[in-house]
Protein backbone atom coordinates (compact mmCIF):
# COMPACT_ATOMS: atom_id res chain seq x y z
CA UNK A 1 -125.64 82.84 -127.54
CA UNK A 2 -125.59 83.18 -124.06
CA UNK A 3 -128.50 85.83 -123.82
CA UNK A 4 -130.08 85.20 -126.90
CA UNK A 5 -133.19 84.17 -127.25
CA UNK A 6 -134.04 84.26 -131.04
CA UNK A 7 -133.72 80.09 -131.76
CA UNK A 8 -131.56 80.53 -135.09
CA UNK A 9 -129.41 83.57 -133.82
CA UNK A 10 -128.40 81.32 -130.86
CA UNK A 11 -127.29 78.52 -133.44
CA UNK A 12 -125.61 81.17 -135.34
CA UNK A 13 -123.63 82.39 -132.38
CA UNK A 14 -122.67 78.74 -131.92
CA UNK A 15 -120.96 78.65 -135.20
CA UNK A 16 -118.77 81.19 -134.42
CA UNK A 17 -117.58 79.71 -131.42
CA UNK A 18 -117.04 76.39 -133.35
CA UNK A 19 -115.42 77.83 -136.08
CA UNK A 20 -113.22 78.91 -132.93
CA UNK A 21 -112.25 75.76 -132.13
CA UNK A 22 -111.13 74.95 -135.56
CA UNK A 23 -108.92 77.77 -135.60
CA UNK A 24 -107.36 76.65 -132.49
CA UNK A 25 -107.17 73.37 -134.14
CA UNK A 26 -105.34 74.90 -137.03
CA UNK A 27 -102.92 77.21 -134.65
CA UNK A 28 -101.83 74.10 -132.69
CA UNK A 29 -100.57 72.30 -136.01
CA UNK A 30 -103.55 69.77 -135.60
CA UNK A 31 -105.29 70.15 -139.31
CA UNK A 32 -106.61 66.68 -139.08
CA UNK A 33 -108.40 67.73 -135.86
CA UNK A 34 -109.66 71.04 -137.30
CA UNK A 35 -111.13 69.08 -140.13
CA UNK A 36 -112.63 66.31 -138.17
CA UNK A 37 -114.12 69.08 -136.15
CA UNK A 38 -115.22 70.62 -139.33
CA UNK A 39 -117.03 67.47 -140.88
CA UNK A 40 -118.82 67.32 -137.46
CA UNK A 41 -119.72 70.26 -136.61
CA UNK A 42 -121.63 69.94 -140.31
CA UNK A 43 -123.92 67.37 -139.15
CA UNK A 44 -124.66 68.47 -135.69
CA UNK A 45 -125.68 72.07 -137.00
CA UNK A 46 -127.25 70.64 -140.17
CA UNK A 47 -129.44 68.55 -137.82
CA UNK A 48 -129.92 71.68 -135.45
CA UNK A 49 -131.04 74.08 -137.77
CA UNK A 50 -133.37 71.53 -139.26
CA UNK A 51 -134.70 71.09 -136.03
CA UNK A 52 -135.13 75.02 -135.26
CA UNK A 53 -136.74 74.81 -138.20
CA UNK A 54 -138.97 72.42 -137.35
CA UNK A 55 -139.82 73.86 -134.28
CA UNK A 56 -140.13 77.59 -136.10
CA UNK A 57 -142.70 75.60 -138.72
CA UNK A 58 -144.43 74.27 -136.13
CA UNK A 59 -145.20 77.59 -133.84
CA UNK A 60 -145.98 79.19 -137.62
CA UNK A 61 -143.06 81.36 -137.93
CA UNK A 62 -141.96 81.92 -133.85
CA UNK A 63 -138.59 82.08 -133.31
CA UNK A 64 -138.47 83.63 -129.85
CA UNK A 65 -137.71 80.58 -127.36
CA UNK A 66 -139.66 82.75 -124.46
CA UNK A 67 -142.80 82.13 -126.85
CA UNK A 68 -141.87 78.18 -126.67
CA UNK A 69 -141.66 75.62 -123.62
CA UNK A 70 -142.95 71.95 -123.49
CA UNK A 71 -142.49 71.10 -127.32
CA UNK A 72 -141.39 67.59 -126.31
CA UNK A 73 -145.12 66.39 -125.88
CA UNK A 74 -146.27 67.08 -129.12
CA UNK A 75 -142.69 66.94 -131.23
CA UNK A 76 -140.96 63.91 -129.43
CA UNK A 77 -138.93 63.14 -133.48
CA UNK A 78 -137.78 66.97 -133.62
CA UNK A 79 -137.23 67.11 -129.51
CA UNK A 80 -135.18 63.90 -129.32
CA UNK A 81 -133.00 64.29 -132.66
CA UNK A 82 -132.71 68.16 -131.08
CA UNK A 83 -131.50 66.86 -128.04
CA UNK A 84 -128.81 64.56 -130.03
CA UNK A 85 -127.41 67.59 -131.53
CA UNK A 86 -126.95 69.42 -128.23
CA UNK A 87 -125.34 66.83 -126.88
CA UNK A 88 -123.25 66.65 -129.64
CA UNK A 89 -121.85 70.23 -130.19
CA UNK A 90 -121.38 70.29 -126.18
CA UNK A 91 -119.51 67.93 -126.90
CA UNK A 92 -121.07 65.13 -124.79
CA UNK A 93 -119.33 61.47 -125.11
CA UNK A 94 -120.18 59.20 -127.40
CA UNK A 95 -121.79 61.33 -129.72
CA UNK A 96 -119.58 63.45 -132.30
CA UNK A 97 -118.50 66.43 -131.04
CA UNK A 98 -116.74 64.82 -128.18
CA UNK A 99 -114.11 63.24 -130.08
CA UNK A 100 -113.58 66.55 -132.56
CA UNK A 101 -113.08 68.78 -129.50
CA UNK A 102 -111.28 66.15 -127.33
CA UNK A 103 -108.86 65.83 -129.90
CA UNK A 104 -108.32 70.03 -130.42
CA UNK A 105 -108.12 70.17 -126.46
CA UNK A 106 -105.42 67.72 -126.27
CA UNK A 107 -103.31 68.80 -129.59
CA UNK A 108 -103.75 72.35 -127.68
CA UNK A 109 -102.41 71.30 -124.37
CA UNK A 110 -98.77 70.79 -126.23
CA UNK A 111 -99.21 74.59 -126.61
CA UNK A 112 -99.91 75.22 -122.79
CA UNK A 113 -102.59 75.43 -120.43
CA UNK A 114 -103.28 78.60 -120.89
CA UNK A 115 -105.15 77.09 -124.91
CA UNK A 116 -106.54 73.92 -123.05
CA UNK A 117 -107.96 75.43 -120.47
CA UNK A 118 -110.06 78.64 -122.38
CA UNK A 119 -111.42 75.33 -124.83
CA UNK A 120 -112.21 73.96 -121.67
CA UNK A 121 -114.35 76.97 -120.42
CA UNK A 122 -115.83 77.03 -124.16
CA UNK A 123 -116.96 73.83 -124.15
CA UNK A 124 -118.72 74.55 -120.63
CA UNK A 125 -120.11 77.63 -121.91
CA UNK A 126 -121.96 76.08 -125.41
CA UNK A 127 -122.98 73.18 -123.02
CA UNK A 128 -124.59 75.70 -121.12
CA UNK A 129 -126.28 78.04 -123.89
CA UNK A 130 -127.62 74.87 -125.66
CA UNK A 131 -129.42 73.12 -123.25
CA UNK A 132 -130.57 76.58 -122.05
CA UNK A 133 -132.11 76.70 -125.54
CA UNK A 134 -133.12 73.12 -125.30
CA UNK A 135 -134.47 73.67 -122.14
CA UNK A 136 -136.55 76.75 -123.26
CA UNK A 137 -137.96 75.41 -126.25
CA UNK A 138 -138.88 71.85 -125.06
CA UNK A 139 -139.40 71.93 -121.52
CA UNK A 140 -141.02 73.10 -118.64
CA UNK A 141 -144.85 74.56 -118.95
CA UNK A 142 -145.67 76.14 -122.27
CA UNK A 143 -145.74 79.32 -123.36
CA UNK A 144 -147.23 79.17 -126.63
CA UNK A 145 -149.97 81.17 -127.92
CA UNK A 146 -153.08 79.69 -127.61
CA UNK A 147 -154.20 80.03 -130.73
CA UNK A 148 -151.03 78.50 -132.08
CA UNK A 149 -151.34 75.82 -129.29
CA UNK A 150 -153.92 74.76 -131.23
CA UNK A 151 -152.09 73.54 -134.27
CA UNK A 152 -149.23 72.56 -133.18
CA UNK A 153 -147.75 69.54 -134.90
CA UNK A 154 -144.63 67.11 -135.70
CA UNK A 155 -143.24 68.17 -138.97
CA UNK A 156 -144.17 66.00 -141.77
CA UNK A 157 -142.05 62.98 -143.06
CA UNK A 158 -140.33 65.14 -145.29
CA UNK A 159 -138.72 67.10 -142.26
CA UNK A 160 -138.64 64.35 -139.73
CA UNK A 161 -136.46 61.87 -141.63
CA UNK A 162 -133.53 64.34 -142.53
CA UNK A 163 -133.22 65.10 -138.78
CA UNK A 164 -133.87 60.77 -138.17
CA UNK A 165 -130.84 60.71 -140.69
CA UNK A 166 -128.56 64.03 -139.38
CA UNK A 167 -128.99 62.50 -136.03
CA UNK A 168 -127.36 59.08 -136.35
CA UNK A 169 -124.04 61.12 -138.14
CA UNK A 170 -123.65 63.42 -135.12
């Protein structure tokens, strides 16, 4: 995910790394944590692929974020519940994904350092690869076509109140 810039392969990426955390959850003896982690990691992705895909319906089918930049005018639902689900899956206090890993990190500490701190550098790491997509996609100047400048749009209602919804569970 790191030098990825195809919008879903990035989130797909993520989900292996997530999935990674679970199984540490699961090595340490911490099943509750692994699940918890499961059960949010379900809403936070939910609400980011929605969002992708809000963003890919908007640009008519682009998923390349160097094609993107300064979204957040024109798509301030799909940019701020986007933003709620990076925070979350970096795992950003108070929002989901804070308490999920929080609790793997410290059931993983009983195991050593060694565990706690490679979930540390993890954690840093997606932190850093989603707002690096978040950053792409909704900030700075754009970069999208002008013809699909144009017509870009918020998603319609039908769109915009699953990721209203997604973004209050993660």
């Amino acid at each position: 995910g790191l030098f990825q810039n195809d919008i879903k392969k990035v989130l797909a990426y993520s989900t292996v790394s997530q999935l990674g955390y679970m199984f540490v959850a699961m090595g340490a003896g911490a099943y509750v944590a692994g699940l918890f982690h499961l059960m949010t990691h379900a809403f936070f992705k939910a609400l980011l692929f929605l969002g992708s895909g809000s963003v890919i319906y908007a640009l008519h089918h682009e998923q390349d974020l160097r094609n993107m930049g300064g979204l957040k005018k024109r798509m301030k639902i799909t940019w701020i519940t986007f933003l709620v689900g990076s925070l979350a899956i970096s795992g950003i206090p108070p929002f989901s994904g804070f308490f999920s890993k929080d609790l793997i990190l410290e059931k993983s500490y009983t195991y050593g350092a060694l565990f706690y701190g490679l979930g540390i550098i993890t954690a840093l790491l997606t932190a850093f690869y989603m707002f690096r997509m978040t950053y792409l996609a909704f900030y700075g100047e754009s970069r999208v076509s002008s013809d699909k400048a144009l017509h870009l749009h918020e998603s319609p209602l039908v769109m915009t109140i699953p990721l209203v919804i997604l973004s209050i569970g993660a």
